[in-house]
Protein backbone atom coordinates (compact mmCIF):
# COMPACT_ATOMS: atom_id res chain seq x y z
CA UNK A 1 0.00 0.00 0.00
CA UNK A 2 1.26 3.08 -0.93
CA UNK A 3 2.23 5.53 1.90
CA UNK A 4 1.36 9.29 1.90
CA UNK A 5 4.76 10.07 3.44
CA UNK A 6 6.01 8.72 -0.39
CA UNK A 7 3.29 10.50 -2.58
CA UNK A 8 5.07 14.00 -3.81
CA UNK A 9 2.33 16.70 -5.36
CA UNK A 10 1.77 19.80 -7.84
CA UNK A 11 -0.31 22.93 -7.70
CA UNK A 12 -1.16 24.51 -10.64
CA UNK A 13 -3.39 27.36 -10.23
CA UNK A 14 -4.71 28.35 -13.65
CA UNK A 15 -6.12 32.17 -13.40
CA UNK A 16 -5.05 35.22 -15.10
CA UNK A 17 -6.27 37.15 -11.96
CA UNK A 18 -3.40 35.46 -9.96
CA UNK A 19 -1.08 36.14 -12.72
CA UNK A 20 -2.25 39.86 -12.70
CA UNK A 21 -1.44 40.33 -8.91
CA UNK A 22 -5.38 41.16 -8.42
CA UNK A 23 -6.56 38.09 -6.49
CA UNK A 24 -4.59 36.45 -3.99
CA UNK A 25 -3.56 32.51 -4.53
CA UNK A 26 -5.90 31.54 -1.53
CA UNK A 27 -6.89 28.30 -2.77
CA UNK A 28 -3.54 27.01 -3.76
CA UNK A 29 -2.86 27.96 -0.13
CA UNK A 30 -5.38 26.13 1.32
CA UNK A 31 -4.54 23.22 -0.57
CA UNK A 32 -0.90 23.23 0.43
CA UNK A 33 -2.10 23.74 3.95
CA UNK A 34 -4.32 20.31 3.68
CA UNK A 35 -1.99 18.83 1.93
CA UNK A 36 0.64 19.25 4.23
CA UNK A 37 -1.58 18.13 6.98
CA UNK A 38 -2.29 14.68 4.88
CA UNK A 39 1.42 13.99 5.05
CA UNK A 40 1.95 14.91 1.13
CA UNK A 41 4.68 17.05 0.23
CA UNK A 42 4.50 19.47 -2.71
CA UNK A 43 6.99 19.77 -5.09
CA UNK A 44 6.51 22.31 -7.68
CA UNK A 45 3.83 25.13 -7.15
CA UNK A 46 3.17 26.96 -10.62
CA UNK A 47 0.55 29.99 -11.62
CA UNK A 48 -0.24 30.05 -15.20
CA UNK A 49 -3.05 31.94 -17.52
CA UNK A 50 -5.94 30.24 -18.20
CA UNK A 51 -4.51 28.51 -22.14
CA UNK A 52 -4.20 24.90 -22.58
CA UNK A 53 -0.86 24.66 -23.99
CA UNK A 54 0.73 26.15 -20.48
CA UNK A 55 -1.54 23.85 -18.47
CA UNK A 56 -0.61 20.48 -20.79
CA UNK A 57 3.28 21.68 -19.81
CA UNK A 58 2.80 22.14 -16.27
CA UNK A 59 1.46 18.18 -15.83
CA UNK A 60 4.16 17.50 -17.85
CA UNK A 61 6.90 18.68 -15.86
CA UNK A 62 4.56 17.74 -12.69
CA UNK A 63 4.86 14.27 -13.72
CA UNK A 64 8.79 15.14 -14.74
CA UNK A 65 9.61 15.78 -10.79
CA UNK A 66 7.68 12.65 -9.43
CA UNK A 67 4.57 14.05 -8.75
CA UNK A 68 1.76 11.54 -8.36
CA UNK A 69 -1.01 14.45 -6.96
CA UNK A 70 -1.50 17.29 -9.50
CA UNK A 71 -3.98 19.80 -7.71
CA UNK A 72 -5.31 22.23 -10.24
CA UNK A 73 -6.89 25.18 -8.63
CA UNK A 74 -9.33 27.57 -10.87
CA UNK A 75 -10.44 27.51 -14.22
CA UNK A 76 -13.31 25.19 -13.60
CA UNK A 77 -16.41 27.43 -14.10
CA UNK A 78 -18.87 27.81 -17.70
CA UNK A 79 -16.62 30.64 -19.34
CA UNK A 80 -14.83 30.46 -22.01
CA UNK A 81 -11.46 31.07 -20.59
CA UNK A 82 -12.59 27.80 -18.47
CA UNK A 83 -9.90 25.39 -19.98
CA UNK A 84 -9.20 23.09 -17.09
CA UNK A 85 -11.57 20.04 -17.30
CA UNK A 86 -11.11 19.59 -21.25
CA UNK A 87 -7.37 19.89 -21.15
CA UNK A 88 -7.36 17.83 -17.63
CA UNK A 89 -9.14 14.94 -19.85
CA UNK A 90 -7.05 15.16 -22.86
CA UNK A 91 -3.68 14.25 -20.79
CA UNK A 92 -5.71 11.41 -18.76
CA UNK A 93 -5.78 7.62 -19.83
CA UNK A 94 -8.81 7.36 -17.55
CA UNK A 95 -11.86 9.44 -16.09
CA UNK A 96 -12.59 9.09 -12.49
CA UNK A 97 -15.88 10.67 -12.76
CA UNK A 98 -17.48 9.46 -9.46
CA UNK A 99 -14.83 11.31 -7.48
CA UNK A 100 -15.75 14.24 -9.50
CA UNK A 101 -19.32 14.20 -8.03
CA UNK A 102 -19.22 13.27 -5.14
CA UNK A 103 -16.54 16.37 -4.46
CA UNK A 104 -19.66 17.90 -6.63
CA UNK A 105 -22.13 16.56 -3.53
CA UNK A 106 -19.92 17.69 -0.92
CA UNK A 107 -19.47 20.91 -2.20
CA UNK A 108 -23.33 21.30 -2.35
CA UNK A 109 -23.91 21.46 1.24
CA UNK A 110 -21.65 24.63 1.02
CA UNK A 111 -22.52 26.61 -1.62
CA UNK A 112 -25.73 25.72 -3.76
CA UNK A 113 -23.16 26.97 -7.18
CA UNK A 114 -20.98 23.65 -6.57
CA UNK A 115 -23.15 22.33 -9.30
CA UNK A 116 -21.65 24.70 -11.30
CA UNK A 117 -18.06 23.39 -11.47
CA UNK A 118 -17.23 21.36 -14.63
CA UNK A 119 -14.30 19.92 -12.54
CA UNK A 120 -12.64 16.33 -13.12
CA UNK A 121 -10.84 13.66 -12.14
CA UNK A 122 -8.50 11.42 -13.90
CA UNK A 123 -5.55 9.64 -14.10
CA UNK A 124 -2.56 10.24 -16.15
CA UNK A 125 -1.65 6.50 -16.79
CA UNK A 126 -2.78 3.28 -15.75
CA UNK A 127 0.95 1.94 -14.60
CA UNK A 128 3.18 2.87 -12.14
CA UNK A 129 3.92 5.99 -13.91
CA UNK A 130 0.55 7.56 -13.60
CA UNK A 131 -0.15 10.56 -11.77
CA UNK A 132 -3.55 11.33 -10.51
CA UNK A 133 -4.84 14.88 -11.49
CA UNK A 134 -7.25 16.67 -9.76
CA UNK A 135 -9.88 19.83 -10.85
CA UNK A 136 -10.41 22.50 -7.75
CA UNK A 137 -12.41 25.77 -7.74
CA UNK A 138 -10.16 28.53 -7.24
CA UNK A 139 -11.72 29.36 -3.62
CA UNK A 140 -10.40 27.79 -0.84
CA UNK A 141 -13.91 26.58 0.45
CA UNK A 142 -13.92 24.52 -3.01
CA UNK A 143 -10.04 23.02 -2.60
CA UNK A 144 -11.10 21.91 1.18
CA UNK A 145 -14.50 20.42 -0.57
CA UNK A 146 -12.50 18.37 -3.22
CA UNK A 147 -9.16 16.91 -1.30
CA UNK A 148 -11.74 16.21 1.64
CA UNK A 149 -12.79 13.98 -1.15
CA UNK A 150 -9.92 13.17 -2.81
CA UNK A 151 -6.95 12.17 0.18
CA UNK A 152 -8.55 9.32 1.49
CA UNK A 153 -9.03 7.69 -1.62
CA UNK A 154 -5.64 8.58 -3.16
CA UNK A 155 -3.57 5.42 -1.67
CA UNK A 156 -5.90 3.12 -3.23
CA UNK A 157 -5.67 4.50 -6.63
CA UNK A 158 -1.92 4.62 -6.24
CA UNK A 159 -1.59 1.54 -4.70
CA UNK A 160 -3.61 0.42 -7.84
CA UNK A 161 -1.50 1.59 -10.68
CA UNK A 162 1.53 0.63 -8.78
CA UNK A 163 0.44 -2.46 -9.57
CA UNK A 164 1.01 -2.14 -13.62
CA UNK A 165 4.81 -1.48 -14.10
CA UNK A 166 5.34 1.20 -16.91
């Protein structure tokens, strides 16, 4: 079984606000904070523009330092600068899609808008390469509601593709 101690993560927060200087990254903090508190160390922390091509090269190099958690934060919403979930499921062998809502059904006794969120769940590979990657809101209300969901599932779904050698 796959220890948290040994799981390394990424936060990518995707949000030209951030990038701007006019919000402050509170939901990458938050998720640090929990993440810390799981026992899961974070290895690169990036903020990038909402564009697919950045995002694709952020798992990329994610995956390049050992990261087996990515933790997007932002970019979830109906706009069209909303990029996350399609480019999240064009880098993932596999959709987790009931982790996606039941962070959805979590979220809902919160905020009645956590229907709102497009946000996925998938995994990069099915071997012992594969990173899970995560979708958050970009509040820190919505991070807490997904890696509440998220953590205590995430050493059997390691422990699972640890199982396929790459």
């Amino acid at each position: 079984m796959a220890e948290h101690s040994q799981v390394t993560a990424a936060i990518i927060t995707v949000d030209s606000r951030v990038v701007s200087g006019d919000k402050p990254p509170k939901g990458a903090a938050k998720a640090r904070e929990l993440l810390k508190d799981f026992g899961i160390a974070v290895v690169r922390e990036e903020v990038i523009d909402d564009l697919a091509a950045p995002l694709r090269a952020e798992f990329e190099r994610a995956q390049q330092v050992g990261a087996r958690l990515i933790v997007t934060v932002g970019s979830t919403g109906v706009s069209a600068r909303n990029i996350v979930p399609e480019t999240t499921l064009a880098v993932c062998d596999v959709e987790l899609p009931g982790i996606a809502e039941q962070i959805r059904a979590v979220g809902l006794k919160n905020t009645p808008q956590s229907v709102l969120s497009r946000a996925v769940v998938g995994v990069t590979s099915r071997t012992s390469r594969g990173a899970v990657i995560v979708n958050c809101p970009s509040s820190s209300g919505g991070v807490a509601d997904a890696l509440q969901v998220v953590l205590p599932l995430l050493h059997y779904i390691i422990e699972q593709l640890d199982q396929t050698q790459a």
